[in-house]
C-alpha atoms as a PDB file:
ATOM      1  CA  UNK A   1     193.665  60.388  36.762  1.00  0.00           C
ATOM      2  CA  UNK A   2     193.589  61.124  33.141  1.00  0.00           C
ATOM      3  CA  UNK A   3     197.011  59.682  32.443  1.00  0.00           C
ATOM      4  CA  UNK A   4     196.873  56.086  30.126  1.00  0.00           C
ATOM      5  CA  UNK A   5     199.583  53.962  29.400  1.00  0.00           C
ATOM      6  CA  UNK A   6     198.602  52.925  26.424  1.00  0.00           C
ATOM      7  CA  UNK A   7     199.491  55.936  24.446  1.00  0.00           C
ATOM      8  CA  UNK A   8     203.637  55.993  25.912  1.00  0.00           C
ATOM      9  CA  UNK A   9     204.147  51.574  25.707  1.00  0.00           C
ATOM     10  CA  UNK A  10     207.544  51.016  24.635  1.00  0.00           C
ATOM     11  CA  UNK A  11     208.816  54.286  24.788  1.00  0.00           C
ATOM     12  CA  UNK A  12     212.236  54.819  26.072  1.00  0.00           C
ATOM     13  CA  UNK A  13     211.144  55.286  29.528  1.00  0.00           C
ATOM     14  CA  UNK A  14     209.911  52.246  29.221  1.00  0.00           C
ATOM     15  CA  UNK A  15     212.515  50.463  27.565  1.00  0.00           C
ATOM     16  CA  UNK A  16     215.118  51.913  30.638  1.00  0.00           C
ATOM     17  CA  UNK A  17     212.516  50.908  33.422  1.00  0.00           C
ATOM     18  CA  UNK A  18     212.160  47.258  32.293  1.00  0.00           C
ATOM     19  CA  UNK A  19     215.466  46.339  31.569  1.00  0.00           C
ATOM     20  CA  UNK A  20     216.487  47.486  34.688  1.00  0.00           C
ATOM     21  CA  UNK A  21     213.607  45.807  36.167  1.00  0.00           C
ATOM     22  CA  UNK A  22     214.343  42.316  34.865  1.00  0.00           C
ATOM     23  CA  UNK A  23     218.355  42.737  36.047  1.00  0.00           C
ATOM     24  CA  UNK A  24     216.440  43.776  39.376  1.00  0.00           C
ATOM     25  CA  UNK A  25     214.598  40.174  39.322  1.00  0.00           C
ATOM     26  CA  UNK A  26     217.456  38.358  37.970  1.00  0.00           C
ATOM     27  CA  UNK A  27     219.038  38.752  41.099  1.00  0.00           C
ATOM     28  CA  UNK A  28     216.687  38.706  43.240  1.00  0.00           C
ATOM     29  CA  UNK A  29     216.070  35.036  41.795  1.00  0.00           C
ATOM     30  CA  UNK A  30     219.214  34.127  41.783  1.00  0.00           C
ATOM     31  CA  UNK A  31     218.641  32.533  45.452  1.00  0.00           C
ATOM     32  CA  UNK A  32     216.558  29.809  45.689  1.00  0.00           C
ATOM     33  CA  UNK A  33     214.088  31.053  48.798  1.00  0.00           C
ATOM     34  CA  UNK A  34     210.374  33.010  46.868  1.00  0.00           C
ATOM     35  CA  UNK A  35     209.734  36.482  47.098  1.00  0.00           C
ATOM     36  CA  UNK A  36     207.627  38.532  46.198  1.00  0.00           C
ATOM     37  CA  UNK A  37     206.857  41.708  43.797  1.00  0.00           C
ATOM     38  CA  UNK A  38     204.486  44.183  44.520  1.00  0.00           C
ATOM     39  CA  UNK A  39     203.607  46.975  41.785  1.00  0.00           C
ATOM     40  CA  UNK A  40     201.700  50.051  43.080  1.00  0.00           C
ATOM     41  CA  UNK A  41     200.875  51.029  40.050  1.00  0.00           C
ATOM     42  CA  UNK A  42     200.766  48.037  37.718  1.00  0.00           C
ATOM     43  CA  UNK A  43     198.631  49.054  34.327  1.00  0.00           C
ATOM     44  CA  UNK A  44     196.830  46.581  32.329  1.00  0.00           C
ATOM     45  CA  UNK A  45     199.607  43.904  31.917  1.00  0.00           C
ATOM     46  CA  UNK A  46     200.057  44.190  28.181  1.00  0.00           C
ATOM     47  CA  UNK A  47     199.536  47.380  25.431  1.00  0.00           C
ATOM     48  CA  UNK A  48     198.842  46.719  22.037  1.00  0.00           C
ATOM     49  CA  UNK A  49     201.254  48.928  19.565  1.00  0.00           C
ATOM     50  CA  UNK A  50     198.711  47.958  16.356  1.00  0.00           C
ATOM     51  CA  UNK A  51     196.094  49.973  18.052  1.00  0.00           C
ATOM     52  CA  UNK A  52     194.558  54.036  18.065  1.00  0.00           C
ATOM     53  CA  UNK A  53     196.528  55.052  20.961  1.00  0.00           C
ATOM     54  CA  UNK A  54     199.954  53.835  20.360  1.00  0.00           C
ATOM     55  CA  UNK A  55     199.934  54.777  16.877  1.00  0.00           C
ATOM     56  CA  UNK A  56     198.546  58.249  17.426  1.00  0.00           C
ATOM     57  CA  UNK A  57     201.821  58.833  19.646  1.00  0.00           C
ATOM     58  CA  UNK A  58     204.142  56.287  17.933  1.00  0.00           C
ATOM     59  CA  UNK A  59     206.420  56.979  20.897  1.00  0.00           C
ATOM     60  CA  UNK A  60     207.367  52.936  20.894  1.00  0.00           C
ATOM     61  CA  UNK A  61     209.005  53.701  17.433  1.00  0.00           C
ATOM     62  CA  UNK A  62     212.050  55.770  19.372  1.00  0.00           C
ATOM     63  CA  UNK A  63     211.831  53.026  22.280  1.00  0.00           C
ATOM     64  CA  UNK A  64     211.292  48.883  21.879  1.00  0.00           C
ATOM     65  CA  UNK A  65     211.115  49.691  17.429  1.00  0.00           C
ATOM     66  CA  UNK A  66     215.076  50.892  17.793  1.00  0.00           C
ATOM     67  CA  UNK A  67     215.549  47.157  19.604  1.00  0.00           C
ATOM     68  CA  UNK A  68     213.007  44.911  18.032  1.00  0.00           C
ATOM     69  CA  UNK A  69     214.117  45.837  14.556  1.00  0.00           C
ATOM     70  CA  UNK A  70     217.659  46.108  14.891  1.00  0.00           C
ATOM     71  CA  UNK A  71     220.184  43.169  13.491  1.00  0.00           C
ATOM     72  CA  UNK A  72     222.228  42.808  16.673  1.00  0.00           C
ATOM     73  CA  UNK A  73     221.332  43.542  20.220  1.00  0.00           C
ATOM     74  CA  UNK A  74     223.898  45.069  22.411  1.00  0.00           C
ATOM     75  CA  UNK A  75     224.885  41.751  24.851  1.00  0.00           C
ATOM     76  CA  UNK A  76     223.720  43.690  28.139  1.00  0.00           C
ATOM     77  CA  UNK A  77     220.118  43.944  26.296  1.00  0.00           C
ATOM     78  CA  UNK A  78     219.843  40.807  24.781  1.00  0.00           C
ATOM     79  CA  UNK A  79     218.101  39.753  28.082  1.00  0.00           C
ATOM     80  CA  UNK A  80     214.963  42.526  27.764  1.00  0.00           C
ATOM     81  CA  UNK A  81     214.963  41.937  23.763  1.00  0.00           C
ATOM     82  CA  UNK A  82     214.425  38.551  24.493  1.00  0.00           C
ATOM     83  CA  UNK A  83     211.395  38.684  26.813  1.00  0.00           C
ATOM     84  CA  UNK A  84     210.026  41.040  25.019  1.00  0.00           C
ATOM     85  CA  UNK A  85     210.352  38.895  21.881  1.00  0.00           C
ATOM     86  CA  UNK A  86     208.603  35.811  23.967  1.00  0.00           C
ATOM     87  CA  UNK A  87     205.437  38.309  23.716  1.00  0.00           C
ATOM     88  CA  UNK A  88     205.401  38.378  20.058  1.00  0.00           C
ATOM     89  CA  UNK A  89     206.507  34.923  19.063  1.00  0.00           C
ATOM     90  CA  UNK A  90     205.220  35.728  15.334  1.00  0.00           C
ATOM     91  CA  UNK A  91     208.444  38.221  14.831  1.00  0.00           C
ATOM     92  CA  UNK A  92     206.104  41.071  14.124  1.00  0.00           C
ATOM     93  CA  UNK A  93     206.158  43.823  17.214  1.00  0.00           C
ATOM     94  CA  UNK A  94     202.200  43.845  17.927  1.00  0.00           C
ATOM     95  CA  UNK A  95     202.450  43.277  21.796  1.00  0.00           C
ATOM     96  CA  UNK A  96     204.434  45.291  24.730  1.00  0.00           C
ATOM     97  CA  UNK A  97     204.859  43.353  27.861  1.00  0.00           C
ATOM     98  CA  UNK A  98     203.902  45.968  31.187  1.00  0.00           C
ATOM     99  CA  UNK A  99     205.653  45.439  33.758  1.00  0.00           C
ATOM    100  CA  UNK A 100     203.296  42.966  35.756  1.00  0.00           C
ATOM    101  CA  UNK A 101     203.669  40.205  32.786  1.00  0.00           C
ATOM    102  CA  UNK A 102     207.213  41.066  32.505  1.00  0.00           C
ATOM    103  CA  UNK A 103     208.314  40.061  36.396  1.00  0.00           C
ATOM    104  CA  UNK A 104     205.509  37.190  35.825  1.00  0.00           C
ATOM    105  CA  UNK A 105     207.576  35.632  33.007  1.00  0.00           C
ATOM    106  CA  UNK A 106     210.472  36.230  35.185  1.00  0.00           C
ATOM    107  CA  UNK A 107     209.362  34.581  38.604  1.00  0.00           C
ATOM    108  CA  UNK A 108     209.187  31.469  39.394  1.00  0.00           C
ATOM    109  CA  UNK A 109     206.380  28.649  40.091  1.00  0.00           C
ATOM    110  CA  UNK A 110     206.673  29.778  44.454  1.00  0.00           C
ATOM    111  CA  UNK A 111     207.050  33.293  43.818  1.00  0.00           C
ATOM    112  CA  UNK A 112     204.143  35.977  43.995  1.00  0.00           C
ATOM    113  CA  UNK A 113     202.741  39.199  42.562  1.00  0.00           C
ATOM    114  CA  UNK A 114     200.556  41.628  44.056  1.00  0.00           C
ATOM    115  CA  UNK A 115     199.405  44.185  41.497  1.00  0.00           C
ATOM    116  CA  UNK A 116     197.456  46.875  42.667  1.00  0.00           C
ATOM    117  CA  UNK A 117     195.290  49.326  39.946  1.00  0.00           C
ATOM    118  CA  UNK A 118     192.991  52.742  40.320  1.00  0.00           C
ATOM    119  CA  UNK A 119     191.353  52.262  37.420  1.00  0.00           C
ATOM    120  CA  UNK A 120     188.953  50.208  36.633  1.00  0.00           C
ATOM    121  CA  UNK A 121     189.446  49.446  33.088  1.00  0.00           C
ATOM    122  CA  UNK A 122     192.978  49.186  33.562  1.00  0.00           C
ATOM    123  CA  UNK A 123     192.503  46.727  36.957  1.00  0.00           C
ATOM    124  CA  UNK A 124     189.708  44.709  34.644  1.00  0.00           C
ATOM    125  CA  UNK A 125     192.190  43.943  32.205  1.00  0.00           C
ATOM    126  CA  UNK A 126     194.928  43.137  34.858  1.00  0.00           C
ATOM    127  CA  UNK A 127     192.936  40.229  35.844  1.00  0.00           C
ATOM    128  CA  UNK A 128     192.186  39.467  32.673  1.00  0.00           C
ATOM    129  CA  UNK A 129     195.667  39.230  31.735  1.00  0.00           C
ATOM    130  CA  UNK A 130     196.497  36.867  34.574  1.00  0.00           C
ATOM    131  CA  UNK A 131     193.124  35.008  34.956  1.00  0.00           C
ATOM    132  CA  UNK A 132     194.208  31.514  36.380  1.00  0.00           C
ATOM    133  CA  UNK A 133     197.816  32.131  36.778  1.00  0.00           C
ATOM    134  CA  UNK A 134     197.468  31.362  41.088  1.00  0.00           C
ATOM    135  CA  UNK A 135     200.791  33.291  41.764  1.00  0.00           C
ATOM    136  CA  UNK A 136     198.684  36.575  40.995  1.00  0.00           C
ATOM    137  CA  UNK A 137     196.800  38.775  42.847  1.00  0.00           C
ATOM    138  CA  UNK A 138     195.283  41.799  41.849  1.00  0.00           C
ATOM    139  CA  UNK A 139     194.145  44.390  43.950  1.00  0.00           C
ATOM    140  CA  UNK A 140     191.675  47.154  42.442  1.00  0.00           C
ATOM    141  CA  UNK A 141     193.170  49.517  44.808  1.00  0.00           C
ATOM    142  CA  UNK A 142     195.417  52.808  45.842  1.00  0.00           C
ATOM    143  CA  UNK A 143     198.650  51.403  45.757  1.00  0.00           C
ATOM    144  CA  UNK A 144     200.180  53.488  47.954  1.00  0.00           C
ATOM    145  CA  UNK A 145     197.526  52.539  50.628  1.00  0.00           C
ATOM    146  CA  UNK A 146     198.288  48.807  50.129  1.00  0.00           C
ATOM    147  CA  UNK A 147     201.695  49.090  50.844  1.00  0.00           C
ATOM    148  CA  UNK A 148     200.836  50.406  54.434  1.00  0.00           C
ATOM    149  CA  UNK A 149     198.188  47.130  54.528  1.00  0.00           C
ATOM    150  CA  UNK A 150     200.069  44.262  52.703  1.00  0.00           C
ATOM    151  CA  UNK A 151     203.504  44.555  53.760  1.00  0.00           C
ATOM    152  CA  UNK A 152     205.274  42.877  54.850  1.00  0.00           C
ATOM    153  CA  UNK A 153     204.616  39.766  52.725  1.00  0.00           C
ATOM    154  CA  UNK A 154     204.984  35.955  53.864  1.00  0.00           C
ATOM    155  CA  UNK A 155     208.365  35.930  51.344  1.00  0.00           C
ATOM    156  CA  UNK A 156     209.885  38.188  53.537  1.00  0.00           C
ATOM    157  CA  UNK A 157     212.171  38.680  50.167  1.00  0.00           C
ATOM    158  CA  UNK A 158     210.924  40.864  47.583  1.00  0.00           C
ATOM    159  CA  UNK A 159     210.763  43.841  45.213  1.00  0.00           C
ATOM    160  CA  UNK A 160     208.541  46.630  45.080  1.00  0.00           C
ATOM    161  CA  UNK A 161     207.915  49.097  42.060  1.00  0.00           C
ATOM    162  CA  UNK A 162     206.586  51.987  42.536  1.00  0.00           C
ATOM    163  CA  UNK A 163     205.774  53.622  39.212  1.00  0.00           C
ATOM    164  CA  UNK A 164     202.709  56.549  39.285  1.00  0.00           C
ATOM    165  CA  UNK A 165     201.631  58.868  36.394  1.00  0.00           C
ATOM    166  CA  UNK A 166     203.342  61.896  37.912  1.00  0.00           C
ATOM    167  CA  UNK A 167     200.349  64.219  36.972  1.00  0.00           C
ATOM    168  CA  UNK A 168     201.645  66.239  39.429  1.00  0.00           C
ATOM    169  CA  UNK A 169     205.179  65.673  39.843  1.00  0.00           C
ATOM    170  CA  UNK A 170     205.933  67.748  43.150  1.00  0.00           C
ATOM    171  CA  UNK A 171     202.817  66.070  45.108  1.00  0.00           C
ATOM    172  CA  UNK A 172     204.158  62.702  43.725  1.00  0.00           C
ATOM    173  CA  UNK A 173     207.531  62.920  45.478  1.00  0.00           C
ATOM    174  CA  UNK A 174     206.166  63.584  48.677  1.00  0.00           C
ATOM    175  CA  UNK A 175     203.652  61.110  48.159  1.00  0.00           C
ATOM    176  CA  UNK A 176     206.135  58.305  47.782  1.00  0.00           C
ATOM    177  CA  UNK A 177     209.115  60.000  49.994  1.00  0.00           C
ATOM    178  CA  UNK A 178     205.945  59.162  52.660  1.00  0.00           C
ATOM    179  CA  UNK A 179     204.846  55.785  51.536  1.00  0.00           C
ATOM    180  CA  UNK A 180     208.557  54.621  51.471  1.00  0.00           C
ATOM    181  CA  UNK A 181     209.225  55.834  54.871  1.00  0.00           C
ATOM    182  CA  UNK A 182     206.002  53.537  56.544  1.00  0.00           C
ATOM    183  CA  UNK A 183     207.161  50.667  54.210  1.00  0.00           C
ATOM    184  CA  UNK A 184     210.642  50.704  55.095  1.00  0.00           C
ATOM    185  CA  UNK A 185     209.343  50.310  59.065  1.00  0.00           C
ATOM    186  CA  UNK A 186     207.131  47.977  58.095  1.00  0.00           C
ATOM    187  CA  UNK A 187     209.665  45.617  55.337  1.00  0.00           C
ATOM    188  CA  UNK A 188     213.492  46.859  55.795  1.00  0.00           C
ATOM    189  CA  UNK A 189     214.634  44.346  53.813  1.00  0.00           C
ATOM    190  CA  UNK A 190     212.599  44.977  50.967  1.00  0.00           C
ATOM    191  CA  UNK A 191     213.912  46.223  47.731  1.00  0.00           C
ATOM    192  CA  UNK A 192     212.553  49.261  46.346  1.00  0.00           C
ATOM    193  CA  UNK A 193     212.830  50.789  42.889  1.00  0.00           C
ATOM    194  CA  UNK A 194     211.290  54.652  42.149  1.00  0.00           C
ATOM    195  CA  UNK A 195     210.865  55.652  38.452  1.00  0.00           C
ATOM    196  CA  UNK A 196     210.656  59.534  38.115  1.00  0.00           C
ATOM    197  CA  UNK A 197     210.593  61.579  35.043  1.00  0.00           C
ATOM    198  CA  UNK A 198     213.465  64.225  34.664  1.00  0.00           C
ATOM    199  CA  UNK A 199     212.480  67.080  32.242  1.00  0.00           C
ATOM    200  CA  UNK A 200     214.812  69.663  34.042  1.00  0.00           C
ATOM    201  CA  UNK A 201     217.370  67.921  37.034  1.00  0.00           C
ATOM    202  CA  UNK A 202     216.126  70.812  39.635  1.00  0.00           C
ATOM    203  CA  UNK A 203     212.844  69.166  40.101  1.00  0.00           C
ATOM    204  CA  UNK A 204     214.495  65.779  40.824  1.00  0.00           C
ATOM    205  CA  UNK A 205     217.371  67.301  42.876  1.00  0.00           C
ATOM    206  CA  UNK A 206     215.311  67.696  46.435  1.00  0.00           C
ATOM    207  CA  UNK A 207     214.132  63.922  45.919  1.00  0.00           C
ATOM    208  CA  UNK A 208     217.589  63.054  46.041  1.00  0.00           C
ATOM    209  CA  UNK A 209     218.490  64.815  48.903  1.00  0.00           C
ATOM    210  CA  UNK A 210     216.139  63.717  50.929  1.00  0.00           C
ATOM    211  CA  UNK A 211     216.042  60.623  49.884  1.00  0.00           C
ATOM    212  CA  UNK A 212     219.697  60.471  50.769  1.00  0.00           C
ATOM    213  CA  UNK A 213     218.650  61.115  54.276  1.00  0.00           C
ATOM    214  CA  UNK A 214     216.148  58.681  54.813  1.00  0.00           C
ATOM    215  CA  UNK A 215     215.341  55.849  56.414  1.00  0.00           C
ATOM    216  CA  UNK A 216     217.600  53.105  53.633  1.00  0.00           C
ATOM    217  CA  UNK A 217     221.492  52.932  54.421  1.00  0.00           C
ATOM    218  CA  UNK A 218     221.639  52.045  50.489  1.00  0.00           C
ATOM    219  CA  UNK A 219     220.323  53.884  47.752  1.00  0.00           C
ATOM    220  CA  UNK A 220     221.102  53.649  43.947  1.00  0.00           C
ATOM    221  CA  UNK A 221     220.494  56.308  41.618  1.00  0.00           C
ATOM    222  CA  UNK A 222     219.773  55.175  37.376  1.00  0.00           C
ATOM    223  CA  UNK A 223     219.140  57.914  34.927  1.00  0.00           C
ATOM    224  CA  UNK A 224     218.596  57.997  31.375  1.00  0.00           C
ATOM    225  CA  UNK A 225     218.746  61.515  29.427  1.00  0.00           C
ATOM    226  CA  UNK A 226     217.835  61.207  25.521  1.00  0.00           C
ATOM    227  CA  UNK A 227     217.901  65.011  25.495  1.00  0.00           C
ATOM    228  CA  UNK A 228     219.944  67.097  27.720  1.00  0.00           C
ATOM    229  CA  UNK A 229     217.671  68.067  30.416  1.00  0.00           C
ATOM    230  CA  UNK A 230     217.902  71.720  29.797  1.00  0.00           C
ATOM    231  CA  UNK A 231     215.598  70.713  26.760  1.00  0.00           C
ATOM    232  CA  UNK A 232     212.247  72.379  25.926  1.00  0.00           C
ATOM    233  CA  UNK A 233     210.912  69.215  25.343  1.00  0.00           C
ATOM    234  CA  UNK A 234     208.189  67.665  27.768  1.00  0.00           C
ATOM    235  CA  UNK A 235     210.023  64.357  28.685  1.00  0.00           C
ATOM    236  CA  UNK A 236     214.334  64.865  28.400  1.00  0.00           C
ATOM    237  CA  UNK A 237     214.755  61.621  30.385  1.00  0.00           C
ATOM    238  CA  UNK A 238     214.073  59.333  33.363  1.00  0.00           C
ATOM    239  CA  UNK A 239     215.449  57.275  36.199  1.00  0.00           C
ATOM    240  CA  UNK A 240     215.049  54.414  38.832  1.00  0.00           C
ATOM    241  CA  UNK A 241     215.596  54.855  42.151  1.00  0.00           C
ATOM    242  CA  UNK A 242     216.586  51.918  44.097  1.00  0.00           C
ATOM    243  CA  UNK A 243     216.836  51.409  47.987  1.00  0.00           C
ATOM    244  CA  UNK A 244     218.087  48.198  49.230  1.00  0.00           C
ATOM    245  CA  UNK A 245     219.534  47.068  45.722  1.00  0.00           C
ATOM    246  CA  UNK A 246     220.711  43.516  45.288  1.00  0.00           C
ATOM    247  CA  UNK A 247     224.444  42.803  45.418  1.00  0.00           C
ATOM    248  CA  UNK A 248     226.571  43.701  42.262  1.00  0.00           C
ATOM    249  CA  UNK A 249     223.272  45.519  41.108  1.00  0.00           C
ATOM    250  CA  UNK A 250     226.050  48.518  40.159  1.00  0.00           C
ATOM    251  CA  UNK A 251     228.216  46.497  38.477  1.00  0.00           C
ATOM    252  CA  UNK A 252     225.192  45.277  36.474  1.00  0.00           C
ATOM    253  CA  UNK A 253     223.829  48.371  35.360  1.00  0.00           C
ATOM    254  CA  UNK A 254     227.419  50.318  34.695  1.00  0.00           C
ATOM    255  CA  UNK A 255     227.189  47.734  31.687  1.00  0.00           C
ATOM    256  CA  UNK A 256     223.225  48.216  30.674  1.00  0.00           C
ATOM    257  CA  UNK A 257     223.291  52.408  31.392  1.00  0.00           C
ATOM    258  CA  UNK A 258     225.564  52.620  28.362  1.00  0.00           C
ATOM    259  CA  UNK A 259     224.027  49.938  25.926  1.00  0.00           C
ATOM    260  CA  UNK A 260     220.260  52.020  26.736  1.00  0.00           C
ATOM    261  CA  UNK A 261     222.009  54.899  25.820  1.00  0.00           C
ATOM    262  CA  UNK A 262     223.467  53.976  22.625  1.00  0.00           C
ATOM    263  CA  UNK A 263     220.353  52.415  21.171  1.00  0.00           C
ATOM    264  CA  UNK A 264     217.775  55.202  22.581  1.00  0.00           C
ATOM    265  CA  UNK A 265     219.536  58.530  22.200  1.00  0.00           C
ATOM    266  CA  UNK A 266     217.503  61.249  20.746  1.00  0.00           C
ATOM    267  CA  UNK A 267     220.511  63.724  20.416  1.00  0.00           C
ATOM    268  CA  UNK A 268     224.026  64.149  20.255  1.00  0.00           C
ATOM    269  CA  UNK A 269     223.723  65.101  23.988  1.00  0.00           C
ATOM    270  CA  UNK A 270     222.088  61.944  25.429  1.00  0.00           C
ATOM    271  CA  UNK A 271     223.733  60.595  28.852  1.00  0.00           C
ATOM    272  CA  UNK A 272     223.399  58.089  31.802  1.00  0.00           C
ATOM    273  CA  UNK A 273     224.349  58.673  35.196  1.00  0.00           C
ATOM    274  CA  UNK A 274     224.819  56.037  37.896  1.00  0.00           C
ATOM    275  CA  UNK A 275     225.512  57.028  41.806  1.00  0.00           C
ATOM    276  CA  UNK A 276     224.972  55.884  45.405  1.00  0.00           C
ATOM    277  CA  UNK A 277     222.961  58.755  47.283  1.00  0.00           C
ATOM    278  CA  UNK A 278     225.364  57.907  49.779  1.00  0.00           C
ATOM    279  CA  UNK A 279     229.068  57.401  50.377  1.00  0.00           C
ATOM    280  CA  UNK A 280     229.730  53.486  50.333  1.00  0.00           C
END
């Protein structure tokens, strides 16, 4: 893969992805048994904004800058703003949280993590990152591949994220439509959450459908447009897919869909869109 992280941290994508992701863990914690998360595609942990690749891109300006820098935080966002302040204690934006150290500052002391990494920078600095913290294990593997071997965990509660480069973006819905089929066999109960990038809605369109046929009874649909997705532009938006979602998860993110858009709009014609894939 030639695809690194580092140059996109804290760009809107990733602003949408983790917010949702910590209202994903929120309720998931709010019961008292552990659980796990599992992260197919976990990163390095943590991306440095002072550094070459983020500031050749300076995509975290339009993303986490818009947030960090702003006087007042929109109440459905103070919760992301806030763990992504705990990184940078100082005040000064230097640090963005991935999303392995995000769900780690969100789990508790009998929860785990199971972060799997191709590459093996990326994986080096994983452990690295978590380096005596016991909940952690990281796993210098194809994610996809561990899903089939790991699951399903000891919690028997849990989230997974499933969150690959897309270098290919055709071949990467397949990929996971297939993985998500053995892992739903393996861990119905599981919670799983998709990112996808939308640069024109008829690429993302057969996902849905199918996905709307599959093997989960439940399936919530997130999406974030900054430009409308008839755009030339490379990147015009993204969304979360998420099978099995925790109760009230809708009611949750009808208030955060609006509060993303409003702070990370990059035109007049920015828009969210929230939807079960199926009738409920």
């Amino acid at each position: 893969m030639n695809y690194r992280h580092a140059f996109h941290a804290g760009n809107f994508a990733d602003v949408f992805k983790h917010a949702i992701l910590l209202a994903l863990l929120d309720a998931l914690t709010g019961k008292d048994k552990p659980l796990c998360y599992f992260d197919t595609h976990a990163g390095r942990g943590a991306y440095r904004l002072d550094e070459a690749e983020a500031l050749k891109t300076g995509e975290w300006r339009k993303g986490i800058g818009r947030l960090f820098d702003a006087a007042q935080t929109p109440e459905p966002l103070q919760r992301y703003v806030a763990a992504i302040r705990a990184c940078n204690p100082d005040g000064e934006l230097r640090v963005y949280p991935g999303s392995p150290l995000l769900a780690a500052q969100a789990l508790r002391a009998g929860d785990r993590l199971v972060l799997c990494e191709m590459q093996p920078d990326e994986a080096a600095a994983l452990r690295g990152q978590f380096r005596g913290d016991r909940r952690v294990h990281v796993h210098h593997r194809d994610g996809y591949a561990a899903l089939n071997a790991l699951l399903p965990p000891a919690e028997k509660r849990g989230l997974v994220l499933i969150d690959p480069p897309f270098e290919a973006q055709e071949a990467e819905f397949a990929t996971i439509e297939a993985a998500l089929a053995k892992a739903q066999a393996r861990w119905p109960n599981g919670v799983y959450a998709v990112w996808y990038p939308i640069k024109s809605h008829r690429t993302v369109a057969p996902f849905h459908r199918r996905m709307a046929n599959g093997p989960f009874e439940e399936v919530l649909v997130a999406e974030l447009l900054v430009h409308p997705d008839d755009s030339p532009l490379r990147l015009n938006g993204c969304g979360l897919l998420i099978a099995n979602p925790p109760w009230k998860l809708d009611a949750t993110l009808a208030r955060l869909l609006p509060a993303l858009r409003d702070a990370l709009a990059q035109s007049a014609d920015a828009s969210v869109n929230l939807r079960w894939l199926r009738d409920k």
